[in-house]
N, C-alpha and C. Protein backbone atom coordinates (compact mmCIF):
# COMPACT_ATOMS: atom_id res chain seq x y z
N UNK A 1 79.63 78.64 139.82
CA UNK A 1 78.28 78.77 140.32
C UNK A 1 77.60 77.41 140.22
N UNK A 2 77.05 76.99 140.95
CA UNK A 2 76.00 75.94 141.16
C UNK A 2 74.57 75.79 139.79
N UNK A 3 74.26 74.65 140.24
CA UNK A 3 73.27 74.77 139.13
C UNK A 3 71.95 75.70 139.17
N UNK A 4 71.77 76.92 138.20
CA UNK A 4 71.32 77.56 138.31
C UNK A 4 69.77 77.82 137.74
N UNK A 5 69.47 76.73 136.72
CA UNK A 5 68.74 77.27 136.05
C UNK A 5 67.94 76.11 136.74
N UNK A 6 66.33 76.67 136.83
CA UNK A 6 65.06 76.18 137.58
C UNK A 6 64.94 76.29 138.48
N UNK A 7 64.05 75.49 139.24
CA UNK A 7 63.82 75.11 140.65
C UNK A 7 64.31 73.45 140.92
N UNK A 8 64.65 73.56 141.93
CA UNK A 8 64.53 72.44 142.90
C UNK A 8 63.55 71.67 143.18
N UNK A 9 63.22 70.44 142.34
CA UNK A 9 62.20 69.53 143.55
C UNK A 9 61.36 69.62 142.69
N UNK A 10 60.90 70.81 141.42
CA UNK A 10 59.84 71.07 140.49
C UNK A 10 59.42 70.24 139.11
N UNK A 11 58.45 70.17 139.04
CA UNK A 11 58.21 69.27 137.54
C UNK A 11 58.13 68.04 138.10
N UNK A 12 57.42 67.24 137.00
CA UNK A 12 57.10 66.03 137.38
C UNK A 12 58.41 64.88 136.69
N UNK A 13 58.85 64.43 137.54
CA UNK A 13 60.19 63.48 137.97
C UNK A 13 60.02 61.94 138.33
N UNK A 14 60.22 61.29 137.40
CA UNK A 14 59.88 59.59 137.87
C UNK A 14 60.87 59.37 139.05
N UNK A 15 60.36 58.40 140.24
CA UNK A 15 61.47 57.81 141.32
C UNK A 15 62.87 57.72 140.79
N UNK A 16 62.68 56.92 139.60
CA UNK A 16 63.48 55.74 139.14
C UNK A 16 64.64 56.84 138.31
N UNK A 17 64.32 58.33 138.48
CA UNK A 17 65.26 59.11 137.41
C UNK A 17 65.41 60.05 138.26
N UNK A 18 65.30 60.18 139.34
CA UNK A 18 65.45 61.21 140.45
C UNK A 18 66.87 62.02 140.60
N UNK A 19 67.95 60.91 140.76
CA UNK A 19 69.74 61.33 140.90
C UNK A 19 70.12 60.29 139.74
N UNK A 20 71.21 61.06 139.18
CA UNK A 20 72.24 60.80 138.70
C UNK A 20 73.91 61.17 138.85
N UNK A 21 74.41 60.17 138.92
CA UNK A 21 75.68 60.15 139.19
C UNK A 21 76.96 59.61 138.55
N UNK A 22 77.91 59.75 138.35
CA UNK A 22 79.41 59.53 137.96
C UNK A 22 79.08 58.57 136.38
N UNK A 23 79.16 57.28 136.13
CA UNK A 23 79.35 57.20 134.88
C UNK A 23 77.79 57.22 134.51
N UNK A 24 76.45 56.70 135.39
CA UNK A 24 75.36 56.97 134.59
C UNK A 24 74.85 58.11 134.32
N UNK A 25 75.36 59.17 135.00
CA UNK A 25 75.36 60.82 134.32
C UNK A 25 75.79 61.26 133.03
N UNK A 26 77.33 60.51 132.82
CA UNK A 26 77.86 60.83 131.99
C UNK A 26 76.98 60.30 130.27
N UNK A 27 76.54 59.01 130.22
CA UNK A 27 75.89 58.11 129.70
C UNK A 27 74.76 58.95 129.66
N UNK A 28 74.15 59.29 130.31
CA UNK A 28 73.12 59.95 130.18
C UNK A 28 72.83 61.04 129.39
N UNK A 29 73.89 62.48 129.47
CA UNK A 29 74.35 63.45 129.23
C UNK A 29 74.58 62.89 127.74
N UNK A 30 75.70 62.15 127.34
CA UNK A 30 75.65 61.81 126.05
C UNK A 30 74.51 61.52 125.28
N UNK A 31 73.70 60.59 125.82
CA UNK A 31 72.64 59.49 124.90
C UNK A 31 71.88 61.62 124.39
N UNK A 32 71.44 62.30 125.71
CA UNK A 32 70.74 63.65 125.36
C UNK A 32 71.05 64.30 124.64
N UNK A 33 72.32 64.55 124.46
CA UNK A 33 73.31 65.06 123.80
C UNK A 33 73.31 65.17 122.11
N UNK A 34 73.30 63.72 121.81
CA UNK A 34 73.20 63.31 120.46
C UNK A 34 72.11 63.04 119.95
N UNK A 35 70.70 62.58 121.30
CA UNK A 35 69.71 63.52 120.45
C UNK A 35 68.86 64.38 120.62
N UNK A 36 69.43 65.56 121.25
CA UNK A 36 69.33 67.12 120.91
C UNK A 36 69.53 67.25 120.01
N UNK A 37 70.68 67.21 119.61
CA UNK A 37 71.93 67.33 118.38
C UNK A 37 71.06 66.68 117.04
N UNK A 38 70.56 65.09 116.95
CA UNK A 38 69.61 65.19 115.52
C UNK A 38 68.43 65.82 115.66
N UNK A 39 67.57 66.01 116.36
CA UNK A 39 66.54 66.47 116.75
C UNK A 39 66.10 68.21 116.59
N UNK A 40 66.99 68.78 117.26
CA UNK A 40 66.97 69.72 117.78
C UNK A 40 65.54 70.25 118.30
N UNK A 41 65.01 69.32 119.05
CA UNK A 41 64.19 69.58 119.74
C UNK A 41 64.10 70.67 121.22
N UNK A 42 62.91 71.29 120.99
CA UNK A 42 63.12 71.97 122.06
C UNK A 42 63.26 71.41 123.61
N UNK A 43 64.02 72.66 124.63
CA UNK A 43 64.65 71.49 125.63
C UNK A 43 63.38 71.24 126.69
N UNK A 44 62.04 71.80 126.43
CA UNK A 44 61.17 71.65 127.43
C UNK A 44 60.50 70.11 126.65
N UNK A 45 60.40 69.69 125.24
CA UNK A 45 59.71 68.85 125.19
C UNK A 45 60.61 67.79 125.09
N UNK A 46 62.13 67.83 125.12
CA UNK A 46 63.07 66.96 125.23
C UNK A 46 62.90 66.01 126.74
N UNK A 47 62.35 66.89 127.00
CA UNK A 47 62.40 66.90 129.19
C UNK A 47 60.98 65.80 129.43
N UNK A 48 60.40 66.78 128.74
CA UNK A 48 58.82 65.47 128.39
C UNK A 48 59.02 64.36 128.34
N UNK A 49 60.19 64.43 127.25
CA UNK A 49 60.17 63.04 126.59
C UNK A 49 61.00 62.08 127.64
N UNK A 50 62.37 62.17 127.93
CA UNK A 50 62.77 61.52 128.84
C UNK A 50 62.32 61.62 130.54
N UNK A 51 60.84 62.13 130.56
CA UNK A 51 60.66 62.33 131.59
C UNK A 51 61.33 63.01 132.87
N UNK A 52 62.25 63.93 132.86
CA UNK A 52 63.28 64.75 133.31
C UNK A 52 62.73 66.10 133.71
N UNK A 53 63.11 67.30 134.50
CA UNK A 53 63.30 68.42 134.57
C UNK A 53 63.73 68.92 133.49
N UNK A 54 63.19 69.95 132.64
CA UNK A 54 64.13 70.84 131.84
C UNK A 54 65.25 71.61 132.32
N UNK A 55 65.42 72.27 133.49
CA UNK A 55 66.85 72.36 134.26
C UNK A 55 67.72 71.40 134.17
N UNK A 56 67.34 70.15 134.37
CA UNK A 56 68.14 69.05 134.56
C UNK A 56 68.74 68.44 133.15
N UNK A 57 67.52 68.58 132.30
CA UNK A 57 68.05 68.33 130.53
C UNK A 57 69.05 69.10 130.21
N UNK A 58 69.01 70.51 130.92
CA UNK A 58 69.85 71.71 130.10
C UNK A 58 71.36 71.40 131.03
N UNK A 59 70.94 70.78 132.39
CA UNK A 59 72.36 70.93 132.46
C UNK A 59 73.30 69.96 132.37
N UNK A 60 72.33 68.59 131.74
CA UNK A 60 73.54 67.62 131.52
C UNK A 60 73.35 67.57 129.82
N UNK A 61 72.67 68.58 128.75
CA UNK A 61 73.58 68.84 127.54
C UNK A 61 74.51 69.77 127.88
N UNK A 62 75.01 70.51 128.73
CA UNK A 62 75.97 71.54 128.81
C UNK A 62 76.89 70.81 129.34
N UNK A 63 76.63 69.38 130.53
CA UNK A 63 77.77 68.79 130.75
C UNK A 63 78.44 67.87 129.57
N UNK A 64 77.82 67.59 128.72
CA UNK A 64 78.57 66.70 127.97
C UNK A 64 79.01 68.11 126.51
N UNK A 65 78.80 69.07 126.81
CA UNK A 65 80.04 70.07 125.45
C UNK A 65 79.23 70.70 124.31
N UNK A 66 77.51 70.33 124.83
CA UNK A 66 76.75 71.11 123.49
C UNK A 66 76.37 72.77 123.49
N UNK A 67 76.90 73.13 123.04
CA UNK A 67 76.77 74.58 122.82
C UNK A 67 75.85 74.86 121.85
N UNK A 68 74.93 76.09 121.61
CA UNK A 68 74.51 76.43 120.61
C UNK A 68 73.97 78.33 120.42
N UNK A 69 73.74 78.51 119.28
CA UNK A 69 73.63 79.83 118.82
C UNK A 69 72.33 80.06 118.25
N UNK A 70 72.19 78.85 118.44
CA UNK A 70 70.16 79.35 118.40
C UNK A 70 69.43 79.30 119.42
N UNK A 71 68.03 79.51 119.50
CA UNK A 71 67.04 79.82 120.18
C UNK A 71 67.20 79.27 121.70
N UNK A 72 68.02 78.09 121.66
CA UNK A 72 67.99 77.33 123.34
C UNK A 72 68.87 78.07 123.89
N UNK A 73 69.75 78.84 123.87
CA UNK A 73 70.80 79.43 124.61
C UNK A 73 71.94 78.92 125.56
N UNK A 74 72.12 77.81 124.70
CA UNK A 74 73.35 77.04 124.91
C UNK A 74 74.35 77.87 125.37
N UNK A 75 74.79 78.25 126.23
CA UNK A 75 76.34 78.99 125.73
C UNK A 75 77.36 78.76 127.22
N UNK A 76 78.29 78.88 127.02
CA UNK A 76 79.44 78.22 127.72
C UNK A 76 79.13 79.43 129.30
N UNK A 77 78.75 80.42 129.62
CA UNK A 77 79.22 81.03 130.72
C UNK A 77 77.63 81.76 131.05
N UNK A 78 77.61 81.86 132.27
CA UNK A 78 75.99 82.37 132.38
C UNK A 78 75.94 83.78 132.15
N UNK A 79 77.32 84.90 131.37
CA UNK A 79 76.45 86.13 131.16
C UNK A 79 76.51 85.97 129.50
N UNK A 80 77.44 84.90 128.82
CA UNK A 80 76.55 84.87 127.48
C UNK A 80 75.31 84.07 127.32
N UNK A 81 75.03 83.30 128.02
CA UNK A 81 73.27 83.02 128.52
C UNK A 81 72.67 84.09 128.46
N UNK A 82 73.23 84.86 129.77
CA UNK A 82 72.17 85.92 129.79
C UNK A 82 72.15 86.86 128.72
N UNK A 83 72.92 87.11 127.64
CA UNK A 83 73.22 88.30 126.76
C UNK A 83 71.99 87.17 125.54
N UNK A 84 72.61 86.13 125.30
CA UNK A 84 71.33 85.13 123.98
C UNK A 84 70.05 85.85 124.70
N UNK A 85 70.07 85.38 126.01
CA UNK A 85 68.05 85.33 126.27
C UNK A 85 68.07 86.83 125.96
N UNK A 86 68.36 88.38 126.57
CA UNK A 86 68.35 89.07 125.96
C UNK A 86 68.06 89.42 124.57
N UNK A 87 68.68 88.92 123.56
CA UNK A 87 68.89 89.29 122.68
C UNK A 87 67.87 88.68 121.71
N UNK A 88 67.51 87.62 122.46
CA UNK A 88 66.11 86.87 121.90
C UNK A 88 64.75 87.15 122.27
N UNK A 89 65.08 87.80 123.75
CA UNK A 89 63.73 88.78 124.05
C UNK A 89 63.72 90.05 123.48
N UNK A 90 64.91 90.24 123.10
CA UNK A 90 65.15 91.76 122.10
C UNK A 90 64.29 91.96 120.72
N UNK A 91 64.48 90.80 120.31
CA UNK A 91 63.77 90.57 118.93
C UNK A 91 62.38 90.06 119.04
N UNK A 92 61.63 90.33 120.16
CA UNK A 92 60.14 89.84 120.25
C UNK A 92 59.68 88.47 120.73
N UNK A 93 60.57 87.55 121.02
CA UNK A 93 60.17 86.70 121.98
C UNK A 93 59.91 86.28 123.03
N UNK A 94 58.92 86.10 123.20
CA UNK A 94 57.79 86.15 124.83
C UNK A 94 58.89 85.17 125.96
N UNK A 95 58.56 85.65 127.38
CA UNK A 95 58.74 84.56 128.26
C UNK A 95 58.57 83.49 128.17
N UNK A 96 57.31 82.91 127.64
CA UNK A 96 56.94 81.60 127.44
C UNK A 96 57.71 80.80 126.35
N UNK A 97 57.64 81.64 125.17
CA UNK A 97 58.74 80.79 124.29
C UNK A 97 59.97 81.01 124.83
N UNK A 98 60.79 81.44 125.34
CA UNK A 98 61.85 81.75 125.74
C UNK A 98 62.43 80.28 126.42
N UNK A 99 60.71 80.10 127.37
CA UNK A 99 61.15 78.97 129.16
C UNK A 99 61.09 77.53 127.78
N UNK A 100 60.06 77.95 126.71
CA UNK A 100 60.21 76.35 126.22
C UNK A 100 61.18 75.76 125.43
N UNK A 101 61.27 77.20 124.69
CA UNK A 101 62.90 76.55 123.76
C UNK A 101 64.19 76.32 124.89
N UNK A 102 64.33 77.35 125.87
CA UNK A 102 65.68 77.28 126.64
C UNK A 102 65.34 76.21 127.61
N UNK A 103 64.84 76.09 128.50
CA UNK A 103 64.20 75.14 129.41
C UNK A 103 64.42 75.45 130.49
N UNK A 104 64.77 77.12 130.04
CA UNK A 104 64.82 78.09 131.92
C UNK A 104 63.79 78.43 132.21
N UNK A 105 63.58 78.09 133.65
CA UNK A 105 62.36 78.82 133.91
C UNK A 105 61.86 80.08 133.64
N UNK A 106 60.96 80.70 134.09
CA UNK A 106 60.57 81.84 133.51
C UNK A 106 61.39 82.86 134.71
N UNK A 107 61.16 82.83 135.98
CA UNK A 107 62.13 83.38 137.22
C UNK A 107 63.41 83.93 136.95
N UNK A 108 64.22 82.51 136.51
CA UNK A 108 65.30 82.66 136.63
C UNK A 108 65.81 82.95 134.84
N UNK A 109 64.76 83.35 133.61
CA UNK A 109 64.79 84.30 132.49
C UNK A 109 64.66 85.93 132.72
N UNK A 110 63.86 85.99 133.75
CA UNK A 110 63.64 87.45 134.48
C UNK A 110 65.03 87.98 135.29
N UNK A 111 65.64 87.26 135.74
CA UNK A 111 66.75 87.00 136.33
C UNK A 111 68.03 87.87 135.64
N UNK A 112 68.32 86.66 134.63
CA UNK A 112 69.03 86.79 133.18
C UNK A 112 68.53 88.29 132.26
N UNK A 113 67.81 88.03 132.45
CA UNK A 113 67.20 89.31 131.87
C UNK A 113 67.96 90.55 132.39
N UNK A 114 67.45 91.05 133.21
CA UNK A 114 67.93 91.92 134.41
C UNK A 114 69.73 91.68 134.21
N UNK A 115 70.36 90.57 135.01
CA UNK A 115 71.74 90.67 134.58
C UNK A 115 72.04 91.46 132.98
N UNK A 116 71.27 91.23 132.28
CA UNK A 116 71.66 91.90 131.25
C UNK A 116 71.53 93.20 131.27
N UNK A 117 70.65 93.73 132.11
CA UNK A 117 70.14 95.17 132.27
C UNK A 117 68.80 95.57 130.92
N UNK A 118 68.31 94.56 130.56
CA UNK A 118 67.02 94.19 130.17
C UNK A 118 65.64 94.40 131.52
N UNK A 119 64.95 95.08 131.15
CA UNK A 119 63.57 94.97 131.93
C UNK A 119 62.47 94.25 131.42
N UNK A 120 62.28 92.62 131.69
CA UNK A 120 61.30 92.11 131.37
C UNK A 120 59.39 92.72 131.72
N UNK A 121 59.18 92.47 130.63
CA UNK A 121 57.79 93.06 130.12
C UNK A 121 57.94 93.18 128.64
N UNK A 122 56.93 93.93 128.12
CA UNK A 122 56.64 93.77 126.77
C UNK A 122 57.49 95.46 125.93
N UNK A 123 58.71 95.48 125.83
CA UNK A 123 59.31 96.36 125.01
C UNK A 123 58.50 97.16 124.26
N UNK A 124 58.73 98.66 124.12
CA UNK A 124 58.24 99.79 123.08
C UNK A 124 58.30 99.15 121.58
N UNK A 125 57.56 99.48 120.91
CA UNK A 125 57.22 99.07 119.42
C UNK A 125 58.71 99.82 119.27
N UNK A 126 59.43 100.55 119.30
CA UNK A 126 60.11 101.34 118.76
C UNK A 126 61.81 100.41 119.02
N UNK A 127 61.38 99.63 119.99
CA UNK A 127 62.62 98.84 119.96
C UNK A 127 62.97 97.87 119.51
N UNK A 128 61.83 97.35 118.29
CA UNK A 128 62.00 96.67 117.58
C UNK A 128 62.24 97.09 116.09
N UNK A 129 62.86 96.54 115.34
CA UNK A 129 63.35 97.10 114.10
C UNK A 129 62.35 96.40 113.17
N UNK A 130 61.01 96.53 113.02
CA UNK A 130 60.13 96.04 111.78
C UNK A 130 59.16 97.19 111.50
N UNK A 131 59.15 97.15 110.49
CA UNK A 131 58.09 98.12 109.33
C UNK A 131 56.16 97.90 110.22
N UNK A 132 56.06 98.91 110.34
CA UNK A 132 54.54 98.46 111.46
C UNK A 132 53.61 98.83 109.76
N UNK A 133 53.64 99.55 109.26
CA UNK A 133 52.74 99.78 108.08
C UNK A 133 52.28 98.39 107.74
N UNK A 134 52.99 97.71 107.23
CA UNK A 134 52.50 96.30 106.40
C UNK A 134 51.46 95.57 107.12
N UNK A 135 52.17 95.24 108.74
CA UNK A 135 51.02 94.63 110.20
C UNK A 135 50.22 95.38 109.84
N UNK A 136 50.14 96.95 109.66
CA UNK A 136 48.51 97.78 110.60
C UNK A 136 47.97 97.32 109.06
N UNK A 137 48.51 97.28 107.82
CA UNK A 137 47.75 97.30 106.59
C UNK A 137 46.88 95.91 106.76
N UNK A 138 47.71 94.68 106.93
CA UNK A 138 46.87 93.73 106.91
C UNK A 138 46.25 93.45 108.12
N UNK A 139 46.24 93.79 109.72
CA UNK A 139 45.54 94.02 110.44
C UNK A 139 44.34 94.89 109.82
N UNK A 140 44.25 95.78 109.48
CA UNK A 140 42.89 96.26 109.14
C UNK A 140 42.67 95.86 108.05
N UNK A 141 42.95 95.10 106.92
CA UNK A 141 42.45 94.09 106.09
C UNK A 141 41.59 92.83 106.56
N UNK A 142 41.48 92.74 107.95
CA UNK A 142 40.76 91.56 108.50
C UNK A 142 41.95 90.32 109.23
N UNK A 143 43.33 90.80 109.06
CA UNK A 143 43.94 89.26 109.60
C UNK A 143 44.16 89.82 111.09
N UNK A 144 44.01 88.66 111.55
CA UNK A 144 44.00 88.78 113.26
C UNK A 144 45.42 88.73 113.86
N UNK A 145 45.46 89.08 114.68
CA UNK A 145 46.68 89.18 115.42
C UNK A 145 47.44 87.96 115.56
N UNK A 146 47.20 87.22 116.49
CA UNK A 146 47.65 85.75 116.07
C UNK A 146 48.25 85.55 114.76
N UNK A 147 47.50 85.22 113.47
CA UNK A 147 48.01 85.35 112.36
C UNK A 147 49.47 86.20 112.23
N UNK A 148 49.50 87.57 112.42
CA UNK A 148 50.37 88.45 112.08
C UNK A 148 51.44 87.89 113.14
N UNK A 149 51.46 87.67 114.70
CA UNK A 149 52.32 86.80 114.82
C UNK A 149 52.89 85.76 114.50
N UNK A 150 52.37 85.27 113.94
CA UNK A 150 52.96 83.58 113.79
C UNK A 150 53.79 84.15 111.96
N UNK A 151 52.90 84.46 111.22
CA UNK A 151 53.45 85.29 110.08
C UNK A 151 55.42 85.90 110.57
N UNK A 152 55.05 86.79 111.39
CA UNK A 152 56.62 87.96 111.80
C UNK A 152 57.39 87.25 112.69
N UNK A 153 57.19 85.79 113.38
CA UNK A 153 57.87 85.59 114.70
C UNK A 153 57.50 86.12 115.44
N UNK A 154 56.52 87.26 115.72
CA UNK A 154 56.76 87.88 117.15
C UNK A 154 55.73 87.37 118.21
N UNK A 155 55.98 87.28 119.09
CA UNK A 155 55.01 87.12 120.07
C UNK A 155 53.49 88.03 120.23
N UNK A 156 52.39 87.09 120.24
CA UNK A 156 51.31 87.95 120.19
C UNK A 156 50.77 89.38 120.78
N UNK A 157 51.53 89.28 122.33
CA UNK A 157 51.44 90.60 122.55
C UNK A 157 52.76 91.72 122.44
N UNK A 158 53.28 90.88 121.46
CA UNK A 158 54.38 92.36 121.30
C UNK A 158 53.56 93.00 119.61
N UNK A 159 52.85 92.07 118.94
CA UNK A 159 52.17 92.68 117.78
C UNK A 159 51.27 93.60 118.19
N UNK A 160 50.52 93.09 119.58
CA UNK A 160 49.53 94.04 119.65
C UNK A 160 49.97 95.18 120.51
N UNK A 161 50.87 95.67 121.00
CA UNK A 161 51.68 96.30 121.72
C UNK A 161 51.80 97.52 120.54
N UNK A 162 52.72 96.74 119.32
CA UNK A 162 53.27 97.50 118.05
C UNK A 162 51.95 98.12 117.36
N UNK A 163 50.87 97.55 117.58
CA UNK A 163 50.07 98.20 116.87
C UNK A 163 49.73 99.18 117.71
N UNK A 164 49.31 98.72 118.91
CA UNK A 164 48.48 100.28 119.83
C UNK A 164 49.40 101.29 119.67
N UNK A 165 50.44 100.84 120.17
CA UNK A 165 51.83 102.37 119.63
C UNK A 165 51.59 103.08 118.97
N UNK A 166 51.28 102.54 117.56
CA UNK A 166 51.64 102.38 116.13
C UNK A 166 49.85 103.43 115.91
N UNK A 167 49.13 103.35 117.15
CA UNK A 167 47.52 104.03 116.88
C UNK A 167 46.58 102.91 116.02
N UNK A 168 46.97 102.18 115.61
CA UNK A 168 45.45 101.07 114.76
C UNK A 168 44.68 100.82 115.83
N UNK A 169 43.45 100.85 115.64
CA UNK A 169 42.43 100.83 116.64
C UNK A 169 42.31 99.28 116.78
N UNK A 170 42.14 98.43 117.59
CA UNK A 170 41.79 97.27 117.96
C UNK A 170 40.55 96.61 117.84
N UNK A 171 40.34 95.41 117.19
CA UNK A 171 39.15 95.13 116.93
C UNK A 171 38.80 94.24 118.11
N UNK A 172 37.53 94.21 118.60
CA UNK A 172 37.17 93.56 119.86
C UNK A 172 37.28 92.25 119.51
N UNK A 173 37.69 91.59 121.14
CA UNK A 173 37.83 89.87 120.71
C UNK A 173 37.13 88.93 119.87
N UNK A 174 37.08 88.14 119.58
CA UNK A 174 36.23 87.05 118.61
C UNK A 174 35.72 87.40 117.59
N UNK A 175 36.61 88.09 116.39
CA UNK A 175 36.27 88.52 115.10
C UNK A 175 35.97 89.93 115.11
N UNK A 176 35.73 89.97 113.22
CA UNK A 176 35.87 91.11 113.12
C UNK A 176 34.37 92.28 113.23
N UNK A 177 34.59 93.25 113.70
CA UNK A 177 33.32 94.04 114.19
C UNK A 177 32.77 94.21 112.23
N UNK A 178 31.05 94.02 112.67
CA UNK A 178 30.04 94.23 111.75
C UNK A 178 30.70 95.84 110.87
């Protein structure tokens, strides 16, 4: 399959870094390579940095042999791609973190998704495996949602998802009601 992940033509791209080819690809692919590898920076702000496409970052660390089993979804064949992003949207991580750690677009995560037989949107509280008591306890103790995400990993609206499920009444935006 062709290169799959992003768009074409998208993101902001210096002249001077537009194509790459035969050994300055390869050179290239490496220099990214090794520092992904100390870094482990995510591949959208990797892309920043060398001024690049994140499609284009992801697919010349995959050309030079970097695999990985965390959050970027490194993986050698596009249905264990698609099974990581799965399995990372399984556990409460939003589209958005998904496009910034992996440096797939969000399209072609919906995509992946689906190949997996995943339906992107925000999953039943029930398909996640965490204790909702403790959230609704300190949710109605005064901590805000935000908080309780960043606290559990989960993405903000899968907390507040787990709670409406879950029946805790919602406190209206910008603090807590008198």
């Amino acid at each position: 399959m062709a290169v799959w992940f992003g768009c074409p033509g998208t993101g902001p791209v210096a002249e001077q870094h537009s194509r790459l080819y035969g050994q300055q690809r390869r050179e290239t692919a490496q220099e990214l390579a090794a520092r992904f590898l100390r870094s482990r920076t995510p591949i959208q702000e990797l892309a920043n940095e060398v001024n690049r496409r994140p499609a284009q970052v992801r697919q010349l660390l995959l050309e030079a042999g970097v695999r990985t089993s965390d959050a970027t979804c490194l993986r050698e064949t596009v249905d264990e791609t698609a099974d990581a992003v799965a399995h990372a949207y399984g556990r409460g991580r939003s589209m958005r973190e998904l496009a910034h750690e992996t440096g797939i677009d969000r399209r072609t995560l919906r995509l992946l998704l689906a190949q997996a037989g995943v339906e992107s949107g925000i999953p039943p509280a029930t398909s996640y495996s965490i204790d909702v008591a403790p959230l609704a306890d300190a949710y109605l103790a005064g901590e805000t949602l935000r908080a309780l995400a960043t606290s559990s990993g989960l993405s903000y609206h899968v907390i507040r998802t787990i709670l409406l499920d879950a029946g805790v009444p919602l406190r209206k935006r910008g603090g807590a009601q008198p």
